[in-house]
Protein backbone atom coordinates (compact mmCIF):
# COMPACT_ATOMS: atom_id res chain seq x y z
CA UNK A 1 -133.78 44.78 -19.28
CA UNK A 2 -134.29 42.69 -15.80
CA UNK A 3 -131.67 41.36 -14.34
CA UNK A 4 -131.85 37.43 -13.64
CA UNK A 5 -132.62 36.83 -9.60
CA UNK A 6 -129.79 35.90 -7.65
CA UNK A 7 -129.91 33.55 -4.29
CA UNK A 8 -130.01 36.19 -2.26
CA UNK A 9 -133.35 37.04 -4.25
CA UNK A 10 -134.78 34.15 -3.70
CA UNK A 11 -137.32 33.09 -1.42
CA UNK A 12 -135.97 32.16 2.48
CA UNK A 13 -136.72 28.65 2.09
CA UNK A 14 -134.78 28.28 -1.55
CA UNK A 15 -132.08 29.35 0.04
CA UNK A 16 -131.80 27.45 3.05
CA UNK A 17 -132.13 24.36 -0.08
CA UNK A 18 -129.14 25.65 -1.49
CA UNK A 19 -127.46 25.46 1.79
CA UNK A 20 -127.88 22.81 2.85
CA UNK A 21 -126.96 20.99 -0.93
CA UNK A 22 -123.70 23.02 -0.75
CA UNK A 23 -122.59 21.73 2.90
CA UNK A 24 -123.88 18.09 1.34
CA UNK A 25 -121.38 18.37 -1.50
CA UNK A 26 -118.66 19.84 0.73
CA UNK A 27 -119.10 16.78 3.66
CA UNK A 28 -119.22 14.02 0.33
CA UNK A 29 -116.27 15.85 -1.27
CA UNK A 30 -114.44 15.41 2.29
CA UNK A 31 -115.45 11.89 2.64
CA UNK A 32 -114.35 11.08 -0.85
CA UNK A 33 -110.67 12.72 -0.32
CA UNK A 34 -111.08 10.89 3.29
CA UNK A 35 -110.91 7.79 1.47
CA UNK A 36 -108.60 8.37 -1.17
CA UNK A 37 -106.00 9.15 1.61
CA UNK A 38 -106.92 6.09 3.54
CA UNK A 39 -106.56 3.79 0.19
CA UNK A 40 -103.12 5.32 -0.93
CA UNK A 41 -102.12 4.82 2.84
CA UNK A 42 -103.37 1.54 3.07
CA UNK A 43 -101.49 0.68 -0.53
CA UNK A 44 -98.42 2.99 -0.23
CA UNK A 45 -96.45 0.33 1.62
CA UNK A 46 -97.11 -2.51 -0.23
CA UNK A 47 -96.38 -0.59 -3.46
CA UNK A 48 -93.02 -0.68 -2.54
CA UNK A 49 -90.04 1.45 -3.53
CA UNK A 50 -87.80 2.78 -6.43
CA UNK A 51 -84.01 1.57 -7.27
CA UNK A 52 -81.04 4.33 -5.95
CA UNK A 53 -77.76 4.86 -5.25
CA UNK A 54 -75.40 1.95 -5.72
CA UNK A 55 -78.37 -0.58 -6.79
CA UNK A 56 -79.66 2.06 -9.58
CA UNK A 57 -75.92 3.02 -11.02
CA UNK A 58 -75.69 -1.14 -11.57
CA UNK A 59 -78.64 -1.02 -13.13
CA UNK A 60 -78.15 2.08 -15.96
CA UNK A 61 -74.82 -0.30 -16.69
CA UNK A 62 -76.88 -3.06 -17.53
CA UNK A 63 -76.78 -3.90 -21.25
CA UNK A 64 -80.47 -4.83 -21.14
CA UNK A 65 -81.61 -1.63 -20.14
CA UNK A 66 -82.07 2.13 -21.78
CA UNK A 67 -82.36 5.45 -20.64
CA UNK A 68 -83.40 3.85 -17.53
CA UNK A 69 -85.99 1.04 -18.33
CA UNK A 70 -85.23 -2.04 -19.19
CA UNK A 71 -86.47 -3.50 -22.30
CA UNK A 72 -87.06 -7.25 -23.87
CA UNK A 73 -84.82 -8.30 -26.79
CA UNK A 74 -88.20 -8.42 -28.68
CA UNK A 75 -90.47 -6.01 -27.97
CA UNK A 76 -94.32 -6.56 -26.94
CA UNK A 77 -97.65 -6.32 -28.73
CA UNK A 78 -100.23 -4.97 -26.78
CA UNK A 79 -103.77 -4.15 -28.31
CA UNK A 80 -105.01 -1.86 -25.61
CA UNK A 81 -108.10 -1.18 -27.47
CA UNK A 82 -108.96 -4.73 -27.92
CA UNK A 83 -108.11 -5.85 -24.44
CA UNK A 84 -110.46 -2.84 -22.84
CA UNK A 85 -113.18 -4.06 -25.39
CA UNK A 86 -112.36 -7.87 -24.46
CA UNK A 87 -113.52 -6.69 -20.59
CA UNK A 88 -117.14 -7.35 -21.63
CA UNK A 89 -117.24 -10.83 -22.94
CA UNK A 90 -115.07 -12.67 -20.31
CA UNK A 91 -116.25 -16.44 -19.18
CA UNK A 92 -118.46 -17.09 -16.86
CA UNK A 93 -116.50 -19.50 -15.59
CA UNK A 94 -113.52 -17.59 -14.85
CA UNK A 95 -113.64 -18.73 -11.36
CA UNK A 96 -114.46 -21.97 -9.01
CA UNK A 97 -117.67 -22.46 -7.72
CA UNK A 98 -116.91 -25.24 -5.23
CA UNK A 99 -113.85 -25.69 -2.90
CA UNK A 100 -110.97 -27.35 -4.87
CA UNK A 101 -109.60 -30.90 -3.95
CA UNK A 102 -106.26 -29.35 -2.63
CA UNK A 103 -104.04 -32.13 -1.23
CA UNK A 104 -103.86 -32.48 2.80
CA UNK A 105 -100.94 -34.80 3.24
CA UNK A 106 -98.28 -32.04 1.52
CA UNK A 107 -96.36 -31.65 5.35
CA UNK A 108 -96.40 -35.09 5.89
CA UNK A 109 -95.12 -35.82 2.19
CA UNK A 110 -92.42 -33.32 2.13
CA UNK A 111 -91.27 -35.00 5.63
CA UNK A 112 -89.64 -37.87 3.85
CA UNK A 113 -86.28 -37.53 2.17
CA UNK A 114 -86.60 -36.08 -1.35
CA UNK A 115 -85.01 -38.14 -4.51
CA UNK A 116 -83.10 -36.61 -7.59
CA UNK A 117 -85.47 -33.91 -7.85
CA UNK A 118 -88.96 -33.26 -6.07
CA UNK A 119 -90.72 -30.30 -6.91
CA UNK A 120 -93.68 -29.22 -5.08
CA UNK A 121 -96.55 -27.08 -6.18
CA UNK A 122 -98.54 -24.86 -3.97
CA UNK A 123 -100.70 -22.91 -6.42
CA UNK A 124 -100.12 -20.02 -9.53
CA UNK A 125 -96.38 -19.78 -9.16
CA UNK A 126 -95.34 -20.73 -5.90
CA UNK A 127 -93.48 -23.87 -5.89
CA UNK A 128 -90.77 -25.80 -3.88
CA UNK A 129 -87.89 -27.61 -5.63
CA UNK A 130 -85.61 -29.82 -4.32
CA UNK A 131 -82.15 -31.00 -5.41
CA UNK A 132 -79.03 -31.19 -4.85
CA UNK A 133 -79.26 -30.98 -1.19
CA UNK A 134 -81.02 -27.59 -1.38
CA UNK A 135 -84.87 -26.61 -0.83
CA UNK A 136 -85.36 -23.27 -3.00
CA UNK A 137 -89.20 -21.73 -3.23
CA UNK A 138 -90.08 -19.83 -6.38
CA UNK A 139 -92.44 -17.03 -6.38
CA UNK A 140 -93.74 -16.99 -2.53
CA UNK A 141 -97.24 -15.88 -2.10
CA UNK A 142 -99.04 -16.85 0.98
CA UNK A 143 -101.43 -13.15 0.94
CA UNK A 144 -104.95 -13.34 0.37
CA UNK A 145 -104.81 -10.81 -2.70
CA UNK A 146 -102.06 -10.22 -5.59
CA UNK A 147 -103.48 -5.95 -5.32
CA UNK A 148 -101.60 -3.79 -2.83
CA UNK A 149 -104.89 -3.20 -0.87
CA UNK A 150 -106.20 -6.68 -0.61
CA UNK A 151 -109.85 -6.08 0.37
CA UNK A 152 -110.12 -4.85 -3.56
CA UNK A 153 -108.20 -7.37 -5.54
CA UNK A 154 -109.20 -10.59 -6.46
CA UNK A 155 -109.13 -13.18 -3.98
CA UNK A 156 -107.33 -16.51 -3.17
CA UNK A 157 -109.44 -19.87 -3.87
CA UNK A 158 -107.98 -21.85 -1.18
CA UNK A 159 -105.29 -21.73 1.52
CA UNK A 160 -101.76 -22.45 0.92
CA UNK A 161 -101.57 -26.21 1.10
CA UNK A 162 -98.65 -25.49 3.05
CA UNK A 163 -97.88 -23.11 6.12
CA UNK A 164 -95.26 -20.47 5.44
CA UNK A 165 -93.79 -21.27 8.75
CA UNK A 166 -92.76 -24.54 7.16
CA UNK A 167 -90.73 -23.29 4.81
CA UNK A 168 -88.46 -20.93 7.01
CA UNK A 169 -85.57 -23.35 6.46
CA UNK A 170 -85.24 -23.27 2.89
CA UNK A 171 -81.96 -22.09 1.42
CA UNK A 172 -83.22 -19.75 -1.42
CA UNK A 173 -86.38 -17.60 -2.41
CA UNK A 174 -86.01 -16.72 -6.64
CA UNK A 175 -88.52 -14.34 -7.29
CA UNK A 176 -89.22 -13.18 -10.96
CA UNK A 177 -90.16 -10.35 -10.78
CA UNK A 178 -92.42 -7.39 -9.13
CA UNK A 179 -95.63 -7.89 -10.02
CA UNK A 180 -97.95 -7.91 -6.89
CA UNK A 181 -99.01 -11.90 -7.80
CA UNK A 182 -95.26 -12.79 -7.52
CA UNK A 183 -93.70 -10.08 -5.39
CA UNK A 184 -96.06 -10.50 -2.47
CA UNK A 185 -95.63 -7.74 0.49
CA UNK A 186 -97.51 -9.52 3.24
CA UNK A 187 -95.49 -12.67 2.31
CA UNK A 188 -92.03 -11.16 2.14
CA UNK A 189 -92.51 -9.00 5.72
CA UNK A 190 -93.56 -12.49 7.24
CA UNK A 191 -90.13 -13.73 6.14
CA UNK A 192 -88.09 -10.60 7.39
CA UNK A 193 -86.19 -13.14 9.99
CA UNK A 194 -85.86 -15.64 8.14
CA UNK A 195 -82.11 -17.01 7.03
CA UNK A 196 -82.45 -17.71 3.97
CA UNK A 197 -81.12 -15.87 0.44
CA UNK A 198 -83.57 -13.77 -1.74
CA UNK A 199 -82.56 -14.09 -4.98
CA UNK A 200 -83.85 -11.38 -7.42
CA UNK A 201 -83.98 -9.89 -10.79
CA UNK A 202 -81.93 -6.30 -11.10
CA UNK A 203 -83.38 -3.55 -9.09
CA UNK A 204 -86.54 -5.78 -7.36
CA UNK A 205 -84.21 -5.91 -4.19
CA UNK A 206 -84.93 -2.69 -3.69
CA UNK A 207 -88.38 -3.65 -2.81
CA UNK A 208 -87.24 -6.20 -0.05
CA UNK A 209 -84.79 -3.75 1.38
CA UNK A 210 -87.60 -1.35 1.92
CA UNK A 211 -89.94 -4.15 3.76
CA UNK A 212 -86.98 -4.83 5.86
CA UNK A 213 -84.88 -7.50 4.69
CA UNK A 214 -81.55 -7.56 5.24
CA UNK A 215 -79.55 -6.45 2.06
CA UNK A 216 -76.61 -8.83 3.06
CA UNK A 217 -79.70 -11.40 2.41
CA UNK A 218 -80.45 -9.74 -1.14
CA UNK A 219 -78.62 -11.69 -4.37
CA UNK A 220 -79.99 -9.24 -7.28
CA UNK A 221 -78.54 -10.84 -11.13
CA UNK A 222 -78.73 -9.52 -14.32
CA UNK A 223 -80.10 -12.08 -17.64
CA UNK A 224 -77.35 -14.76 -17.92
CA UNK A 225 -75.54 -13.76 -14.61
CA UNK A 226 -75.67 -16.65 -11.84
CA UNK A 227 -74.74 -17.69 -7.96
CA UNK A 228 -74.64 -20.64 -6.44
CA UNK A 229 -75.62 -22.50 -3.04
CA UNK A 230 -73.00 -25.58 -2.62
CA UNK A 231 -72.88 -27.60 -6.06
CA UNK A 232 -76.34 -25.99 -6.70
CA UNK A 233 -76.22 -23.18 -9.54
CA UNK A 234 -78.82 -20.46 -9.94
CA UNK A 235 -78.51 -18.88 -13.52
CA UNK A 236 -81.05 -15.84 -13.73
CA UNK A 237 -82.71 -16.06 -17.55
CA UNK A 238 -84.19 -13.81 -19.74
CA UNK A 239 -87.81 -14.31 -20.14
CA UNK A 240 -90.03 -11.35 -22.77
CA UNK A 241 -92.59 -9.69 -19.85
CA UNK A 242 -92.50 -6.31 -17.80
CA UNK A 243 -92.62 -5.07 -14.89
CA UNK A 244 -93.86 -2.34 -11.96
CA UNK A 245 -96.26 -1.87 -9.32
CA UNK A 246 -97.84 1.25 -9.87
CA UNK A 247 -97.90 3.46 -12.83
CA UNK A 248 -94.83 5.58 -12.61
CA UNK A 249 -92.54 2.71 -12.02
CA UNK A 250 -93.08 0.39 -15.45
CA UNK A 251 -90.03 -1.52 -16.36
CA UNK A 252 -87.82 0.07 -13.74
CA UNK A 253 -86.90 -3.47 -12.22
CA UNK A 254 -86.01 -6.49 -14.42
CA UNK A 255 -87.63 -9.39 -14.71
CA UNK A 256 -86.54 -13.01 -15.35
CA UNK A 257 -86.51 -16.90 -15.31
CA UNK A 258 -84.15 -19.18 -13.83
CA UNK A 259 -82.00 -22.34 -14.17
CA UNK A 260 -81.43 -24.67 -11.73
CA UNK A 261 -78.12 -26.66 -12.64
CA UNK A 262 -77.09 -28.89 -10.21
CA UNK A 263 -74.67 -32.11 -10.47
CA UNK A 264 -77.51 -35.01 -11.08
CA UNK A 265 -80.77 -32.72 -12.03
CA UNK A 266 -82.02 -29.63 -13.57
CA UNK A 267 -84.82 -27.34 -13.47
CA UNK A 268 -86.27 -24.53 -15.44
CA UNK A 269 -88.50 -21.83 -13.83
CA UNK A 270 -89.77 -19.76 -16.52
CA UNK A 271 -91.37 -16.59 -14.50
CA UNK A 272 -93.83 -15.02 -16.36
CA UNK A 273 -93.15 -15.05 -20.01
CA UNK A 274 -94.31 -14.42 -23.68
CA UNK A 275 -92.17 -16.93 -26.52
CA UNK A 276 -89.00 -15.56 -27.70
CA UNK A 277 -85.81 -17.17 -29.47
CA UNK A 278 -83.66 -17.16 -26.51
CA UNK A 279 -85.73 -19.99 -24.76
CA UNK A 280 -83.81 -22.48 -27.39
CA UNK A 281 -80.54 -20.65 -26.12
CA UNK A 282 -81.54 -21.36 -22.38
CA UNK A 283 -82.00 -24.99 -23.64
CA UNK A 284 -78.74 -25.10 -25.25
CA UNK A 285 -76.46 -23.82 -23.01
CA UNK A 286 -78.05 -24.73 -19.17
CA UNK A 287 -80.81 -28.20 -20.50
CA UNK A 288 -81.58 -30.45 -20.97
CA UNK A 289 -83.89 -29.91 -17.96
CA UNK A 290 -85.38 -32.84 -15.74
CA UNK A 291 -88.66 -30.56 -15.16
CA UNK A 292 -89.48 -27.79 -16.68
CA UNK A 293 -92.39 -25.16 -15.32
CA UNK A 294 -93.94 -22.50 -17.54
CA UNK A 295 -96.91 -20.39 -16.68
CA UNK A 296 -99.65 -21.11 -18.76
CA UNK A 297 -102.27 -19.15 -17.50
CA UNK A 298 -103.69 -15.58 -17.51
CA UNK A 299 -103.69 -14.98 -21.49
CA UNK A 300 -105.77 -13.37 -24.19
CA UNK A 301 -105.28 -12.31 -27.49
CA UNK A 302 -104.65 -8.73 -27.26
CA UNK A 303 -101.37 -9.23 -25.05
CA UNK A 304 -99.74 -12.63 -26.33
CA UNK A 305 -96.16 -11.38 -25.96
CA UNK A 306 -97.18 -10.98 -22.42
CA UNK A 307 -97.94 -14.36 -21.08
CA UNK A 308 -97.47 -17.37 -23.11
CA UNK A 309 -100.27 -19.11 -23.25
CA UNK A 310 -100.94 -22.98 -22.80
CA UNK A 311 -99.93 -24.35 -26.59
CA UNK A 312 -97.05 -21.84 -26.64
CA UNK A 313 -95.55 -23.05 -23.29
CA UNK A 314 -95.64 -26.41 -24.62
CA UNK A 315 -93.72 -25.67 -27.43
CA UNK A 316 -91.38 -23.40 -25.08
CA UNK A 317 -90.40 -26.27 -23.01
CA UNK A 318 -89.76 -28.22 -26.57
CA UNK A 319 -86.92 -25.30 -27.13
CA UNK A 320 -85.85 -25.69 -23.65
CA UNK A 321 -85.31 -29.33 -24.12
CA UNK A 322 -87.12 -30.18 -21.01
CA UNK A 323 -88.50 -33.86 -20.15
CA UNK A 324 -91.27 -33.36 -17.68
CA UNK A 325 -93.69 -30.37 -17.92
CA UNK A 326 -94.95 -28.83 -14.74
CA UNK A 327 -97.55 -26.31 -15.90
CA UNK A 328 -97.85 -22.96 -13.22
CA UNK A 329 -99.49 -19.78 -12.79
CA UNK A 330 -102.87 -20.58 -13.12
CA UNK A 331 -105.37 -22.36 -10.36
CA UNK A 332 -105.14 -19.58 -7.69
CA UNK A 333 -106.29 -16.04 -8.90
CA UNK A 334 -108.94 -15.02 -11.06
CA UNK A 335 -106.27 -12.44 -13.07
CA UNK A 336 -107.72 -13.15 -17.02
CA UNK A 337 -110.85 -13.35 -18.31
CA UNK A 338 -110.89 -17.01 -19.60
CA UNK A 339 -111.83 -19.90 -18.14
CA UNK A 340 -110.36 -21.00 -14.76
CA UNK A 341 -109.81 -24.76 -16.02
CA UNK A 342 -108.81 -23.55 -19.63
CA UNK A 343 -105.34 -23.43 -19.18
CA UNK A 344 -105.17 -27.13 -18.01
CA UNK A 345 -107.85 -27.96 -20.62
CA UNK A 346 -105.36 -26.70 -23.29
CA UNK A 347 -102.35 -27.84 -21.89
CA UNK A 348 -103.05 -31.22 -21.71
CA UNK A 349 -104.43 -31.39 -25.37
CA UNK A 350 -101.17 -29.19 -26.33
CA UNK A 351 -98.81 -31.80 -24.41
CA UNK A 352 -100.88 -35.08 -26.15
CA UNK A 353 -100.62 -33.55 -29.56
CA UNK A 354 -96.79 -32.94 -28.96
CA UNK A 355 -95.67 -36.30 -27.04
CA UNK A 356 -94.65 -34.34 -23.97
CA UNK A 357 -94.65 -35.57 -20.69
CA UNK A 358 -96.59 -34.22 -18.25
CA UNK A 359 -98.21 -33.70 -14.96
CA UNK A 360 -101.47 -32.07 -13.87
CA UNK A 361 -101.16 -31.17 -10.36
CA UNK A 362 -103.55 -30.90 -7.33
CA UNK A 363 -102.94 -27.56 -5.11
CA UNK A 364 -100.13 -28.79 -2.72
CA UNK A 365 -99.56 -32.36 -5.01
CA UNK A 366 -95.61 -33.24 -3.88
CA UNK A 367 -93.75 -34.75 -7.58
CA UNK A 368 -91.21 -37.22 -7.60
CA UNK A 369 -89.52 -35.80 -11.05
CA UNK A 370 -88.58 -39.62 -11.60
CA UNK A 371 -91.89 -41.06 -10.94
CA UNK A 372 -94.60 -38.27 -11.75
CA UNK A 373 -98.19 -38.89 -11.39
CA UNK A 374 -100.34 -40.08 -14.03
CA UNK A 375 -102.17 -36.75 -14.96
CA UNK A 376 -105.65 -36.52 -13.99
CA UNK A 377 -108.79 -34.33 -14.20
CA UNK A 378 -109.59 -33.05 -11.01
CA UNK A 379 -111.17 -29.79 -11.73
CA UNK A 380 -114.85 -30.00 -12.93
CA UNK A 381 -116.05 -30.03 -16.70
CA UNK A 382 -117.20 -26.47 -17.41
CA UNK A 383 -116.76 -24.58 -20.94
CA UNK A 384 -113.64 -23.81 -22.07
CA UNK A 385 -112.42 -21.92 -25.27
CA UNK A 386 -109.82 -24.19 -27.55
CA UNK A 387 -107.11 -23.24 -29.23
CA UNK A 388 -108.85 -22.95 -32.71
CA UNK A 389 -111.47 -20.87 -30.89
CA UNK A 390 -109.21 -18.43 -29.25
CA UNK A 391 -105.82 -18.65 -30.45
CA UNK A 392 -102.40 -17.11 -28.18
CA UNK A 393 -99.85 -16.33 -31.15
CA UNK A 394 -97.02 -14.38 -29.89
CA UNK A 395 -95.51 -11.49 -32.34
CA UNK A 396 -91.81 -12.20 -32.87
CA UNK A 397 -90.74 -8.31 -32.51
CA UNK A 398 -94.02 -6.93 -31.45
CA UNK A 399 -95.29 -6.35 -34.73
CA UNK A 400 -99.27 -8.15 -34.87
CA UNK A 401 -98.44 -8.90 -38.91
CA UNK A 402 -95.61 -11.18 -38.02
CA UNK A 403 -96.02 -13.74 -35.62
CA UNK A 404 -94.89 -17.05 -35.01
CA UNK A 405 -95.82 -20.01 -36.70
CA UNK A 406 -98.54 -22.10 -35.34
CA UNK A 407 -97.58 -25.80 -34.53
């Protein structure tokens, strides 16, 4: 029997061939680890940091979480199968192809004295409010990209119709939650002198502590706790959503609405949010709200306990007993894989169908809660998916066989 050649067998110039293919795969295989270093490096900071000490003890006594996560009071569907499937029929549409119409005169509107309630919004879920005496900014992101290395991540469609620098005076920042399109890094170290009160969910402090905001600065509430800023009252909700930035840290920081109750208006802020029975308790014990805002983009049918969804939200701010409906989170990210005018599209024929009042902002439009705009169709006429054609049901416990009823 012959035994099979070997390199060293073979001919001079094989072997310089295999050579030089091994030192190939040996500089590639450095390059590649090369750039995996530079990527987590780039990302490690913005991914922020876990929960300890005195901030993690508070949050193993919450009553909302377990065994060190916290959890909704109704749990979430998820069709992981469906939604990777999904990934290869998403609109064509899904974002703008020409600049959007976003308002220019926002500064020189927000220089005149507000009413009862003004409410300004400045794309997905960044918004000013305004009442009783108090500015307070919801969901700050002024970064390019909601993906801790921004380069990667999808991409703004427009500037902030407003300069963060103009906003250093306000008196509160709520933020929802961590998720990198409402916890923004860039955003949050650009407002690391600023004195003002960040006012969190349980554990997301954490976060802005590591970034370098003062913790004396840092409010963190549990669902249904509250502070206040003079007659102005801050009530942090629940709201049925997750959280975490990366994928060892999933529901290890809370997430959350909240109520604005102050002596002549009211405002909901819903966060990011599937439906779930508590909204009508919200509405009973802190509403009837002036304004209410609801996300109502971002959906699809294998996740509707996730995000709401544009007929859903409608019917949300129905529990919440709300007057006005300010639709957000949608118009600034490419994050879902319908339509990017779909959510206003459906909202509008939701609201109609329903008799609720609404508006349908411009990036940057300024909104006199007591004399909204007429609503208006700004964006351009491209398909769209109805509700018929791809319907957002939410599961009441996270079971797909029993969901809500459909209006």
């Amino acid at each position: 029997m012959t035994d099979r050649p070997t390199e060293t067998d073979a001919p001079p110039a094989r072997r310089r061939i295999w050579r030089r293919i091994g030192r190939l795969m040996l500089i590639l295989g450095a390059v590649l680890a090369a750039l995996i270093a530079v990527g987590v490096g780039l990302a490690w900071r913005a991914m922020g940091t876990g929960p300890a000490g005195e901030r993690a003890a508070r949050m193993q006594a919450s009553p909302h979480s377990s065994d060190g996560i916290f959890v909704n009071a109704q749990p979430l569907f998820n069709d992981m199968a469906g939604g990777l499937t999904a990934m290869f029929d998403g609109s064509d549409v899904a974002s703008p192809t020409d600049a959007l119409p976003v308002h220019g005169d926002t500064t020189a509107r927000l220089a005149t004295p507000p009413g009862r309630l003004r409410i300004t919004w400045l794309g997905h879920s960044t918004t000013l409010i305004e009442l009783a005496g108090k500015r307070v900014l919801t969901d700050p992101v002024f970064g390019d990209s909601p993906f801790p290395i921004p380069a990667l991540g999808p991409q703004r469609w427009y500037a902030s119709p407003l300069p963060l620098e103009a906003l250093e005076g306000v008196d509160a920042v709520l933020i929802s939650h961590d998720h990198y399109d409402h916890l923004d890094h860039p955003t949050i170290v650009a407002m690391r002198e600023w004195d003002t009160t960040f006012v969190t969910a349980l554990g997301v402090g954490a976060h802005l502590e590591y970034w370098g905001i003062d913790p004396k600065r840092i409010v963190e509430l549990d669902w249904w706790q509250e502070t206040t800023f003079g007659d102005l009252r801050v009530v942090a909700t629940p709201a049925r959503h997750a959280s975490g930035r990366h994928l060892f840290d999933q529901n290890r920081t809370q997430w959350a609405g909240y109520a604005l109750v102050g002596p002549e208006a009211r405002v909901m802020f819903s966060g990011d949010t599937g439906l779930f029975d508590d909204m009508a308790t919200i509405g009973e014990r802190y509403g009837p709200f002036d304004a209410v805002m609801i996300e109502v983009g971002a959906y699809h049918a294998t996740w509707p306990d996730w995000h709401i969804g544009p007929e859903q939200a409608i019917r949300g701010h129905r529990m919440l007993r709300g007057d006005l409906f300010i639709p957000i989170h949608w118009g600034l990210f490419d994050l879902a894989l319908h339509g990017w005018t779909e959510p206003m599209e459906r909202t509008w024929a939701a609201a109609e169908k329903a008799g609720v009042r609404f508006v349908a902002p411009r990036p940057g439009a300024v909104i006199d809660v007591d004399a909204p705009p007429t609503p208006e169709r700004w964006w351009p006429d491209v398909p769209w998916q109805t509700a018929a054609e791809a319907p957002i049901v939410s599961t009441r416990d996270g079971d797909p066989a029993d969901r809500y009823p459909v209006d």
